[in-house]
N, C-alpha and C. Protein backbone atom coordinates (compact mmCIF):
# COMPACT_ATOMS: atom_id res chain seq x y z
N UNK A 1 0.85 -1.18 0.00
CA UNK A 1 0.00 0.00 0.00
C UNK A 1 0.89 1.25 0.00
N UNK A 2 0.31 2.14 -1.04
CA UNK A 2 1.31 3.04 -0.88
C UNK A 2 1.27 4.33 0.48
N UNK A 3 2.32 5.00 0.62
CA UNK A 3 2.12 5.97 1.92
C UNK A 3 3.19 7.06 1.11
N UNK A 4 2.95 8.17 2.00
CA UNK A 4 3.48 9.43 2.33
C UNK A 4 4.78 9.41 2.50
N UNK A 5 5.81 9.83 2.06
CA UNK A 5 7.20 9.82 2.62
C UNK A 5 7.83 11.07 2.85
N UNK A 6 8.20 11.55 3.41
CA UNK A 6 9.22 13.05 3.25
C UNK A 6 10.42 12.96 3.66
N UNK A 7 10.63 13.48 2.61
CA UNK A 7 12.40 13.71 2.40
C UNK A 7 13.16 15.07 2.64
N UNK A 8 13.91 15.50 3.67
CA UNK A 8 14.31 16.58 3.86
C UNK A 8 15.90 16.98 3.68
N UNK A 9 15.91 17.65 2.57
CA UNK A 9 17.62 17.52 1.97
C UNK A 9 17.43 19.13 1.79
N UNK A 10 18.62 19.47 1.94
CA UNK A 10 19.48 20.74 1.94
C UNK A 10 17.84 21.85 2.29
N UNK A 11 17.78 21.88 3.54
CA UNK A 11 16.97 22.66 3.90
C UNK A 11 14.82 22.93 2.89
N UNK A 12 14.69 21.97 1.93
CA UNK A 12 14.18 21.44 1.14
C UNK A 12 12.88 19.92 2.05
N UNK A 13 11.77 20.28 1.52
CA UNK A 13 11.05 18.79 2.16
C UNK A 13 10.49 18.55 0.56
N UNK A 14 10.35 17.36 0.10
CA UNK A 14 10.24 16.63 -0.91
C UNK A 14 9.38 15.48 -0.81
N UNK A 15 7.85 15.62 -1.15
CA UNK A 15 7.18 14.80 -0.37
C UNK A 15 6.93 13.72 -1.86
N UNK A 16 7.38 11.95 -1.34
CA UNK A 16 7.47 11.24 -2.28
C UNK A 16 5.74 9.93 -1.95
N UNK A 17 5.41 9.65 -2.69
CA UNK A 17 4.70 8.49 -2.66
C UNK A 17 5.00 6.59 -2.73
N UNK A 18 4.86 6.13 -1.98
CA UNK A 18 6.26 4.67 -2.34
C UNK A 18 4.94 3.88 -1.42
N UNK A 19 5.63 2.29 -2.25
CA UNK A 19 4.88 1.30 -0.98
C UNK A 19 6.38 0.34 -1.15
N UNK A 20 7.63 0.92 -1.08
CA UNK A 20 8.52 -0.09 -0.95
C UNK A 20 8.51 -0.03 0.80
N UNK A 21 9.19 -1.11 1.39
CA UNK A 21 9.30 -1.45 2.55
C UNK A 21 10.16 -0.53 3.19
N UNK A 22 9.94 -0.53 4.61
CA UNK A 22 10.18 1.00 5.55
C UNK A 22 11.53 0.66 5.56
N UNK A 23 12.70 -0.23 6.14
CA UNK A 23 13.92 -0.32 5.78
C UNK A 23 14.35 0.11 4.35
N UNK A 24 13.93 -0.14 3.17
CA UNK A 24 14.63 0.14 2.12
C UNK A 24 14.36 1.58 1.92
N UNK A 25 13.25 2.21 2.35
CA UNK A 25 12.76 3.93 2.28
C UNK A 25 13.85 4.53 2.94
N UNK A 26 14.00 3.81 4.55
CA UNK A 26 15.26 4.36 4.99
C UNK A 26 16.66 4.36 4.60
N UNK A 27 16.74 3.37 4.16
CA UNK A 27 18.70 2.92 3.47
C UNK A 27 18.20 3.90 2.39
N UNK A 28 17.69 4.25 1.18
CA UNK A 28 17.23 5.19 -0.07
C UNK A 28 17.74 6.59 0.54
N UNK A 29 16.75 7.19 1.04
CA UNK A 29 16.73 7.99 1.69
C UNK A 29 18.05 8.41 2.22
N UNK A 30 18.68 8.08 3.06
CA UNK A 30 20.28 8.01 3.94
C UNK A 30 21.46 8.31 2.61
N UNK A 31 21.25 7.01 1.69
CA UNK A 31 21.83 7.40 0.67
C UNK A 31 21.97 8.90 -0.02
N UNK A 32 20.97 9.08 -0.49
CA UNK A 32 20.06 10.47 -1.12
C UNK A 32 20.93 11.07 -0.51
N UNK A 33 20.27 11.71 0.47
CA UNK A 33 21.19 12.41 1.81
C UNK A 33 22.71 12.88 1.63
N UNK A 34 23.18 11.30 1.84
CA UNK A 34 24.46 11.68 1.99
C UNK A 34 25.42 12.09 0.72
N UNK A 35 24.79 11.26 -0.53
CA UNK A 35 25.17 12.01 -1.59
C UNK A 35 25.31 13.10 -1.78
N UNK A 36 23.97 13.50 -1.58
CA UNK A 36 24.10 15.44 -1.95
C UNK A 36 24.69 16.17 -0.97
N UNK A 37 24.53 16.06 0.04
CA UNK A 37 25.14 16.61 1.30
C UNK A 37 27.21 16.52 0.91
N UNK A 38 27.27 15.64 0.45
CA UNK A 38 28.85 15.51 -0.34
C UNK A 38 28.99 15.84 -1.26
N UNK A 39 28.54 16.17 -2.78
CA UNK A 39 28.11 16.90 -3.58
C UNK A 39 28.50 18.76 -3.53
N UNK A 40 27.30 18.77 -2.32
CA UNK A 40 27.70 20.53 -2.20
C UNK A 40 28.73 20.55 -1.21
N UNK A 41 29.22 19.70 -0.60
CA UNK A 41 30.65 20.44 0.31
C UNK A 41 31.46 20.37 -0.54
N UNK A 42 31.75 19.40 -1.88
CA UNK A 42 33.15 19.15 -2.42
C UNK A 42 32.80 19.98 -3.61
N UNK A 43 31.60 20.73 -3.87
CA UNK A 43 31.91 21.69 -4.82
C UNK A 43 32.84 22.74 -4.26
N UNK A 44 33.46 23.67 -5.03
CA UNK A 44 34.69 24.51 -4.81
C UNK A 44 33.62 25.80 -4.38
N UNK A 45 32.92 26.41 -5.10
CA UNK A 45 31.60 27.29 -4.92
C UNK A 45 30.21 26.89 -4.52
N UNK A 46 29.70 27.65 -4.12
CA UNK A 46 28.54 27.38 -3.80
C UNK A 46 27.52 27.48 -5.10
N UNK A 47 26.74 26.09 -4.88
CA UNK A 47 25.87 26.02 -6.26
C UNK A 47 24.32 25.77 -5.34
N UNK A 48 23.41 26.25 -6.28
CA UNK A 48 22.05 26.17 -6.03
C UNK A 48 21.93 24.36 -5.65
N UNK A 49 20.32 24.63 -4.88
CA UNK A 49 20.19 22.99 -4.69
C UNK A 49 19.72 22.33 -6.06
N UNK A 50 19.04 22.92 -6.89
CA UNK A 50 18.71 22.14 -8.33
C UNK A 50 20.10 21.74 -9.01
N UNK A 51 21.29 22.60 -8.76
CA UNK A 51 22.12 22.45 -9.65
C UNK A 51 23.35 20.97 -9.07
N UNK A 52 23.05 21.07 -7.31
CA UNK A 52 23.31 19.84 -6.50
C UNK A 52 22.54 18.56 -6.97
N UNK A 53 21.71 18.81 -7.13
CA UNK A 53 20.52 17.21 -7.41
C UNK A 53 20.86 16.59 -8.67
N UNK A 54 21.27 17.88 -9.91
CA UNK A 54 21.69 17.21 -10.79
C UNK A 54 22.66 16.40 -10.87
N UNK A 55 23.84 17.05 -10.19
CA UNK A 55 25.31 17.09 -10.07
C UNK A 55 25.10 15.10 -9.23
N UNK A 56 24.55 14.99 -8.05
CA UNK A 56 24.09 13.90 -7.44
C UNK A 56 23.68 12.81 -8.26
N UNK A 57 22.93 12.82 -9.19
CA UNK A 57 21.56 12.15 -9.92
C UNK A 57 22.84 11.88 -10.70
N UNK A 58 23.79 12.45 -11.48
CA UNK A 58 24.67 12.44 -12.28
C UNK A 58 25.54 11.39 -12.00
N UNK A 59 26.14 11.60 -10.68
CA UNK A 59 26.69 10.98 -10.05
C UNK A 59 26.32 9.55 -9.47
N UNK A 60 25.49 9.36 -9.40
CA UNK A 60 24.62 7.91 -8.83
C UNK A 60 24.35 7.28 -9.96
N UNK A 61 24.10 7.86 -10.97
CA UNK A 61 23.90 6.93 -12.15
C UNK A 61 25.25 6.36 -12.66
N UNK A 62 25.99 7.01 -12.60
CA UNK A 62 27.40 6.79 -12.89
C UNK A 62 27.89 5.97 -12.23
N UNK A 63 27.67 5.53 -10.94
CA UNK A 63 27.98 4.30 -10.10
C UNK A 63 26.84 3.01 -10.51
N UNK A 64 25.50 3.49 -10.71
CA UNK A 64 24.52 2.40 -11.12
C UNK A 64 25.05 1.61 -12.35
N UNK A 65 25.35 2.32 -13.26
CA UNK A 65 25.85 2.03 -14.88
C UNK A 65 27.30 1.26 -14.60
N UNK A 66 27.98 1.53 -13.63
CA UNK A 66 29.64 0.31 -13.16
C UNK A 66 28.61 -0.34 -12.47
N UNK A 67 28.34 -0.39 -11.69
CA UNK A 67 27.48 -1.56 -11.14
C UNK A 67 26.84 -2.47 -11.83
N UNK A 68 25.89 -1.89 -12.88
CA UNK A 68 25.64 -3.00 -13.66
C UNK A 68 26.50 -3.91 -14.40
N UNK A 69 27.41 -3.07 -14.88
CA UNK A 69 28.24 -3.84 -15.72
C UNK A 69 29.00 -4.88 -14.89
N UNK A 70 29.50 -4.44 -13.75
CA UNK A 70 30.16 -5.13 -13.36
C UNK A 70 29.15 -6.66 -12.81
N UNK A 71 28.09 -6.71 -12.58
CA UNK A 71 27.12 -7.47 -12.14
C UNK A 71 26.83 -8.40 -13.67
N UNK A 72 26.61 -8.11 -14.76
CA UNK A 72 26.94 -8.67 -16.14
C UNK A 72 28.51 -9.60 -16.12
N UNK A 73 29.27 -9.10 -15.83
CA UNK A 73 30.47 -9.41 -15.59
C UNK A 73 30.87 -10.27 -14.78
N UNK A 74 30.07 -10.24 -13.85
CA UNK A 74 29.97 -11.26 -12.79
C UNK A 74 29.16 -12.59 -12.95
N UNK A 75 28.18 -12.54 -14.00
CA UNK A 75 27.01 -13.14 -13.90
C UNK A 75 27.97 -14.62 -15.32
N UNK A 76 28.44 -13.65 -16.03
CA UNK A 76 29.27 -14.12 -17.35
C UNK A 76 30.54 -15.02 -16.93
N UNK A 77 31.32 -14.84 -16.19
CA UNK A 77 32.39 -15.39 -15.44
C UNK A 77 31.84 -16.69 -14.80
N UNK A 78 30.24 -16.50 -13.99
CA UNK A 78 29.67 -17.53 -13.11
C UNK A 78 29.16 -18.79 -13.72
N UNK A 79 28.92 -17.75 -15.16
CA UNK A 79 28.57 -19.27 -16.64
C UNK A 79 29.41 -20.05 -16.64
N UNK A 80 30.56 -19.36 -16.99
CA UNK A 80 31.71 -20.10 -17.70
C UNK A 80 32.02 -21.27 -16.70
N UNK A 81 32.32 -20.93 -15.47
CA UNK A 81 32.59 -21.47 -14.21
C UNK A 81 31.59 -22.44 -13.98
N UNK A 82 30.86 -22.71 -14.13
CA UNK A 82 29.49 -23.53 -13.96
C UNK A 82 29.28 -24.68 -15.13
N UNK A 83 30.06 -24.00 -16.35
CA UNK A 83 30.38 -25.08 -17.88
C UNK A 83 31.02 -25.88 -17.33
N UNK A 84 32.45 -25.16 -16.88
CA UNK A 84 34.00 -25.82 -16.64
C UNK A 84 33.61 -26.72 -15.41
N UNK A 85 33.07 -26.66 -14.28
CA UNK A 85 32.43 -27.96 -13.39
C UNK A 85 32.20 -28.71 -13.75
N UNK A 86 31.03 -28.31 -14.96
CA UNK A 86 30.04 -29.51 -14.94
C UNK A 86 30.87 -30.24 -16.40
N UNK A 87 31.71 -29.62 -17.18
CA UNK A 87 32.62 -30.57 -18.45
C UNK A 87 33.18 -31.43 -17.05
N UNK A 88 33.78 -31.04 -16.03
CA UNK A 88 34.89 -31.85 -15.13
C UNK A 88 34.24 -32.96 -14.69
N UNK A 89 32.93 -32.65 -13.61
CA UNK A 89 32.00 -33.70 -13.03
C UNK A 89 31.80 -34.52 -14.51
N UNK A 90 30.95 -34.02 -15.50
CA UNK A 90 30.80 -35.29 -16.25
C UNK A 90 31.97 -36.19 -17.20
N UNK A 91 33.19 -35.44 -17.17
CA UNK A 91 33.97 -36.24 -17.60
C UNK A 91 34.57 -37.18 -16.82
N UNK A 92 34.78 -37.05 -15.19
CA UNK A 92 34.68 -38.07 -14.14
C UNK A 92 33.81 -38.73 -13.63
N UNK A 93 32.68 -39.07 -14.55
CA UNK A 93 31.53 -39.64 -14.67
C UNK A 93 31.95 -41.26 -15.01
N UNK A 94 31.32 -42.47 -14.82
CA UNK A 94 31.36 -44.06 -15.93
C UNK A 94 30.92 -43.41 -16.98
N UNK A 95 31.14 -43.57 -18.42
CA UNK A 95 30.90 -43.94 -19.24
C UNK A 95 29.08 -43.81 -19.71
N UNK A 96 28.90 -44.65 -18.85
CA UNK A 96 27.50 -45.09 -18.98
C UNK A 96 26.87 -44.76 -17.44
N UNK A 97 26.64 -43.94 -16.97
CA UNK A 97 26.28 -43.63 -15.95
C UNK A 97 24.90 -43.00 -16.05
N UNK A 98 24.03 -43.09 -15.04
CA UNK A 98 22.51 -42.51 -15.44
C UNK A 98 23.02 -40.64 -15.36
N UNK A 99 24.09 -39.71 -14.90
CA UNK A 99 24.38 -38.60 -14.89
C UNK A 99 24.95 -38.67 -16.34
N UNK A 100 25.34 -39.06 -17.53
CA UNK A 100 25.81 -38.72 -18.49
C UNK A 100 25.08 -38.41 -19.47
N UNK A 101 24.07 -39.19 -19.19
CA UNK A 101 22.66 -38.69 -20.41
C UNK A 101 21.69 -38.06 -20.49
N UNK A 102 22.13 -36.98 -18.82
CA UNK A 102 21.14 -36.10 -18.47
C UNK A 102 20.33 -36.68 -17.36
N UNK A 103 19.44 -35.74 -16.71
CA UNK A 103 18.44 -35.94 -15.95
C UNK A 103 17.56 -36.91 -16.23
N UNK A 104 16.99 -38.04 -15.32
CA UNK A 104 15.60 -38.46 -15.93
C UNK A 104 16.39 -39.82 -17.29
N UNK A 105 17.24 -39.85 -17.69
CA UNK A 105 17.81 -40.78 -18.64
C UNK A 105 18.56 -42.10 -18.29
N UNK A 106 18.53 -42.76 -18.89
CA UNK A 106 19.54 -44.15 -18.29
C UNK A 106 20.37 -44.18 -19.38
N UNK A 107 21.49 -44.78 -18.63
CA UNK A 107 22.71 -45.26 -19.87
C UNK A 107 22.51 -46.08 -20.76
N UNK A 108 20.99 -46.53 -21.12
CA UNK A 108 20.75 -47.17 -22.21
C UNK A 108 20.38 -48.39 -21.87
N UNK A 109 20.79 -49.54 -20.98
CA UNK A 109 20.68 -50.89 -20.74
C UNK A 109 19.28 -50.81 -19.66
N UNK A 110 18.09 -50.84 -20.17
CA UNK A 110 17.01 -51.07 -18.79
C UNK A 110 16.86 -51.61 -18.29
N UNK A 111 17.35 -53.01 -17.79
CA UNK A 111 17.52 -54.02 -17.18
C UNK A 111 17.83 -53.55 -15.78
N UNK A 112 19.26 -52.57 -16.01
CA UNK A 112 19.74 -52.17 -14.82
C UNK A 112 18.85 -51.27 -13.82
N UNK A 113 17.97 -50.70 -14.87
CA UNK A 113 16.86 -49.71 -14.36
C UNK A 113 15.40 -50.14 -13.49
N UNK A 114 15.45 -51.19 -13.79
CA UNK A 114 14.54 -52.12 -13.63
C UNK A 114 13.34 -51.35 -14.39
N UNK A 115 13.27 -51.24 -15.84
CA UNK A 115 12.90 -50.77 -16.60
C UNK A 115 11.99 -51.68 -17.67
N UNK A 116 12.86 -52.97 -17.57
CA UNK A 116 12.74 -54.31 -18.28
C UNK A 116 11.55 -54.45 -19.08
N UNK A 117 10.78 -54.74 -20.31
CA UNK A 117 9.37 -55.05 -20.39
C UNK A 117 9.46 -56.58 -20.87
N UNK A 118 8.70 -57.18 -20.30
CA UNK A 118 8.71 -58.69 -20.18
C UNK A 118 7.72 -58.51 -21.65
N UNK A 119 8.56 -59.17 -22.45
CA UNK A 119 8.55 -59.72 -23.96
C UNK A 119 7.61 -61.05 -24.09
């Protein structure tokens, strides 16, 4: 359900609408915060708050956009790694093992399966 939120940055209240959960409003929020609040101290001059939010927004996306990539990057590495196991496990497999022909498969002989159909 959604609720009321207010956000109070650089002397500014910013009233948002959300039904994400009250921990993540707070970690958001804190973030927000501390961004811009670092933003306008490490500017050299003093800049308006619109020209802070951009400068922020600028800045957070710019960490979102390495983040993703690097999360792609991560996800790509976890493939490969997950091939190279499973070539290893099934090449230290029998031959004929019910794991070589997949899930749900037998190595071919149903006898062993007790699979048998009486002929």
């Amino acid at each position: 359900m959604e609720r009321l939120v207010k956000l109070e940055v650089l002397g500014q209240e910013y009233p948002l609408y959300t039904d994400a959960p009250e921990e993540d409003i707070e970690e958001i929020l804190h973030l927000v915060k501390m961004q811009i609040e670092n933003n306008s101290k490490s500017s050299k001059s003093f800049l308006p708050a619109n020209k802070v939010a951009v400068l922020t927004s600028l800045n957070m996306a710019g960490k979102y956009v390495r983040l993703k990539r690097d999360f792609e990057q991560y996800k790509q590495q976890m493939s490969e790694l997950v091939e190279r196991l499973t070539s290893v496990i099934e090449d230290s497999l029998p031959p004929d093992g019910p794991m070589r022909n997949g899930p749900g498969k037998t190595g071919g002989d149903t006898r062993e399966s007790g699979l048998a159909q009486n002929d």
